[in-house]
Protein backbone atom coordinates (compact mmCIF):
# COMPACT_ATOMS: atom_id res chain seq x y z
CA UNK A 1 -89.97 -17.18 39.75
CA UNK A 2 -91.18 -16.35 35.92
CA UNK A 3 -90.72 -19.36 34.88
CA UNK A 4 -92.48 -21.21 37.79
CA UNK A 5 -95.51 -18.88 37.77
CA UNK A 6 -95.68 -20.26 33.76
CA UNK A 7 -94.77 -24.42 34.53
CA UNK A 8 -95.17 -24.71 38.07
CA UNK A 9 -92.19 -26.94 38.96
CA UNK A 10 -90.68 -25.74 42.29
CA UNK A 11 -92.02 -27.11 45.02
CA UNK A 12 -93.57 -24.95 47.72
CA UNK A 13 -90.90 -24.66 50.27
CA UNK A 14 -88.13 -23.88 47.54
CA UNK A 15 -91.06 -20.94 46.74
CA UNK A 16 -90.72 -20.06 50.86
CA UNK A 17 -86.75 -20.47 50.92
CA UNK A 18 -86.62 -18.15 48.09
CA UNK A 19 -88.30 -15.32 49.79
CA UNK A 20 -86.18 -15.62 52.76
CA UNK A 21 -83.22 -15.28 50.24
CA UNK A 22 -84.74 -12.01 48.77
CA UNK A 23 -85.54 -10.51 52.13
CA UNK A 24 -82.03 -11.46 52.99
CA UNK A 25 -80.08 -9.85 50.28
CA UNK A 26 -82.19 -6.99 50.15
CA UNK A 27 -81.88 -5.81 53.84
CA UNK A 28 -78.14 -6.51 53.19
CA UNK A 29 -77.29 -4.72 49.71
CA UNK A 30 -75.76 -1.90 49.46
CA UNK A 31 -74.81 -0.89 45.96
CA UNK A 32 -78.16 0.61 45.30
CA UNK A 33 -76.74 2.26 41.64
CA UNK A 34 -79.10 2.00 38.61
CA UNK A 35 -76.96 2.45 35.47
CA UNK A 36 -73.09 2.82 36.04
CA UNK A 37 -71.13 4.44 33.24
CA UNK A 38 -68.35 1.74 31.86
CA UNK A 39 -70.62 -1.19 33.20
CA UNK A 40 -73.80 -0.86 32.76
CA UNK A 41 -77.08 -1.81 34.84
CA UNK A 42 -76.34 -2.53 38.44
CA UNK A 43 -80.04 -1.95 39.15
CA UNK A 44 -79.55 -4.38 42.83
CA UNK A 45 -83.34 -2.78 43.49
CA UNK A 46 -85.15 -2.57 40.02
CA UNK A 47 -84.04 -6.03 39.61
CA UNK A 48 -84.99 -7.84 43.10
CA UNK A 49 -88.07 -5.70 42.97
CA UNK A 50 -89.20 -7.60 39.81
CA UNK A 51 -88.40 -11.29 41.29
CA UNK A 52 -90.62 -9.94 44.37
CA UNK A 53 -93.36 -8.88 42.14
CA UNK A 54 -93.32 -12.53 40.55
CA UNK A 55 -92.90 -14.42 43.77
CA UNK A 56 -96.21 -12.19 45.34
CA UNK A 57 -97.93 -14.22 42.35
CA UNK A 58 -97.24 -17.05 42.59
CA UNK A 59 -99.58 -19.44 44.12
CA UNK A 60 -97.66 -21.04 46.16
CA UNK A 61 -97.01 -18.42 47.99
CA UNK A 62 -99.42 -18.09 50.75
CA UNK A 63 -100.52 -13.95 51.39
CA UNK A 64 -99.93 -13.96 55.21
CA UNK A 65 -96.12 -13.00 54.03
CA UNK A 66 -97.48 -9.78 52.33
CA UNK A 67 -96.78 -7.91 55.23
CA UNK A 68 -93.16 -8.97 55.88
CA UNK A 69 -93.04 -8.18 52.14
CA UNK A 70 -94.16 -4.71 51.96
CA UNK A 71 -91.99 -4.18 55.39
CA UNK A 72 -89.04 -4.58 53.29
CA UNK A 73 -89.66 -3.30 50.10
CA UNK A 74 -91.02 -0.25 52.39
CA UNK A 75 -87.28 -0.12 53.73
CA UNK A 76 -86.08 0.22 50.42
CA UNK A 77 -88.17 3.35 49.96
CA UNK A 78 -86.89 4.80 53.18
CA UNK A 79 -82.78 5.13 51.33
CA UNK A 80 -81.10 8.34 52.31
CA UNK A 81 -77.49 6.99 51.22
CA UNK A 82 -78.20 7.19 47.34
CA UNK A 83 -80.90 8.74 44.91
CA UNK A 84 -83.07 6.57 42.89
CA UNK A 85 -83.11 8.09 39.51
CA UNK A 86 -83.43 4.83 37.09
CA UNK A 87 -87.19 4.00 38.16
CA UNK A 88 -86.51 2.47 41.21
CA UNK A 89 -89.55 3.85 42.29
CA UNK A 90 -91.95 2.45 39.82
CA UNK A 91 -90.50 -1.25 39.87
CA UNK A 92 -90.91 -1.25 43.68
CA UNK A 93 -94.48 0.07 43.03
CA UNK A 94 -95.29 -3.66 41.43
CA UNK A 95 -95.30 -6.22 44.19
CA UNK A 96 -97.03 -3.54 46.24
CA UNK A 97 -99.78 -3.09 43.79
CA UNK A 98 -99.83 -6.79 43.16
CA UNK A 99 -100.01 -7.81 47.19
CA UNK A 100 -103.25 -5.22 47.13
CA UNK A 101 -104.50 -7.22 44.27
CA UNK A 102 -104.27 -10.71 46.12
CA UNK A 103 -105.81 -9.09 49.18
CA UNK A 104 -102.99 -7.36 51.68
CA UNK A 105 -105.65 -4.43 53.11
CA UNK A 106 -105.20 -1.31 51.98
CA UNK A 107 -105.02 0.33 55.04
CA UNK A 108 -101.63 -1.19 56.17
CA UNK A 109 -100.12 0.87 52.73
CA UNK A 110 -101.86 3.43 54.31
CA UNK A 111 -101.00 3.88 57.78
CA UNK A 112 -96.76 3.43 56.06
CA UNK A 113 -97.89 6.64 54.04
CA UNK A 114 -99.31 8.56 56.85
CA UNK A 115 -96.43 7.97 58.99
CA UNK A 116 -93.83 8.81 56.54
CA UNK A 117 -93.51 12.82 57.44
CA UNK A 118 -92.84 11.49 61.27
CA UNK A 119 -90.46 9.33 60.00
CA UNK A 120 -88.94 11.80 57.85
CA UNK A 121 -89.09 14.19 61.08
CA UNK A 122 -87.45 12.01 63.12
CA UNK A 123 -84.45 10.92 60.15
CA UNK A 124 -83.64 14.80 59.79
CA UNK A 125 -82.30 14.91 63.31
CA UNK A 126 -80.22 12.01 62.94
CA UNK A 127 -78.85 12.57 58.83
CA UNK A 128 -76.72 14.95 57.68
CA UNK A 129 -77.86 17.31 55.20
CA UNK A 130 -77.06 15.95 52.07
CA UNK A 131 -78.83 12.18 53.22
CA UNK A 132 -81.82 14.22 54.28
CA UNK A 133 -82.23 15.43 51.15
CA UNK A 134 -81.65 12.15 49.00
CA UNK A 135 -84.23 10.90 51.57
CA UNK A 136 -87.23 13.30 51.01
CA UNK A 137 -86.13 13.13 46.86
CA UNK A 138 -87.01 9.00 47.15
CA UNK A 139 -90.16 9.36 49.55
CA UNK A 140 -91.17 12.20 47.50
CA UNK A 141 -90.47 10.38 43.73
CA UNK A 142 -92.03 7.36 45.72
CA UNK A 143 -95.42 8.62 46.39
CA UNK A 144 -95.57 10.59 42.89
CA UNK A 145 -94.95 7.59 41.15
CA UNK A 146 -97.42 5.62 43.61
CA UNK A 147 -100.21 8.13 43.12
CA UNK A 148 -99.71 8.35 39.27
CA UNK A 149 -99.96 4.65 38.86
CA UNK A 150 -103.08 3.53 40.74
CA UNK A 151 -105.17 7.47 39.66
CA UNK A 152 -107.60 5.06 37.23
CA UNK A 153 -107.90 2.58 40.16
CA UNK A 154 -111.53 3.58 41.55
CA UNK A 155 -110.75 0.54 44.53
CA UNK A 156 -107.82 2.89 45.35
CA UNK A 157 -109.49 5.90 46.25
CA UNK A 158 -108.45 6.07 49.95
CA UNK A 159 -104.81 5.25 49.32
CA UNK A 160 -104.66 8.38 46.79
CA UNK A 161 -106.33 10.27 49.11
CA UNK A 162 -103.62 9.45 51.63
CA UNK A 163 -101.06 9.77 49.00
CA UNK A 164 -102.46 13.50 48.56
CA UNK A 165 -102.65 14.28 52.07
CA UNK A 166 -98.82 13.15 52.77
CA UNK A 167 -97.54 14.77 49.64
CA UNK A 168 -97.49 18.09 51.27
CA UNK A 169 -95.55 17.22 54.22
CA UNK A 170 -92.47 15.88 52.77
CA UNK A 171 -90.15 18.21 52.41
């Protein structure tokens, strides 16, 4: 996807198969490790986080997938099976930022941050302990990260303010 957003040689509906591909393997991966000892970077999220951010700017691309997009890297977010600790957080932060940038309203980023503490409710009757609290550790790292990176953004106001109002509530 770099290299296409710098030459523009695949065609528009390899551009469209290869975000069904990325939706695909990211609802279905499971080895959500950053760094393993021995082997080095797994990074499954980091990694498919980056090839969203480039397909979200490339032009062929047309924005009425931003949605479906944020849906899923949302999901990702949303892990109670594993704790991000290797940025996950910030590289998922990218295509978000970059969909708000090519026009996805604001207010869809913020009605998925206002309904996060239901959500959370709602996953602490159905987790055990331990996933709870890898859960509220991502949404909470999540929305740090989130309100750290766009706190020079003027155009971003409301979505810190939501950020801000959430915070609190997570736990």
């Amino acid at each position: 996807m770099y290299r296409d957003n710098q030459a523009n040689f695949l065609s528009p509906s390899t551009v469209y198969r290869i975000k069904e591909k990325l939706i695909k393997y990211i609802n279905l991966e499971r080895d959500l490790r950053g760094y393993v000892a021995g082997k080095g970077w797994a990074h499954s999220i980091a990694h498919v986080a980056d090839t969203f951010d480039e397909l979200v700017k490339n032009p062929k691309l047309d924005t009425e997938f931003h949605p479906e997009i944020l849906k899923t890297l949302w999901g990702k977010v949303l892990v109670s099976n594993s704790v991000y600790v290797h940025d996950e957080d910030e590289r998922i932060i990218n295509p978000i930022l970059e969909m708000l940038e090519r026009g996805l309203d604001i207010q869809k980023i913020e009605e998925l941050v206002q309904y996060l503490p239901i959500e959370l409710k709602s996953q602490k009757e159905q987790l055990e302990n331990e996933e709870y609290w890898f859960l509220v550790f991502n949404i909470k790292t999540f929305l740090k990260s989130f309100y750290i990176k766009i706190n020079s953004n003027s155009k971003l106001l409301s979505l810190q303010k939501s950020i801000e109002q959430c915070l609190p509530k997570i736990y």
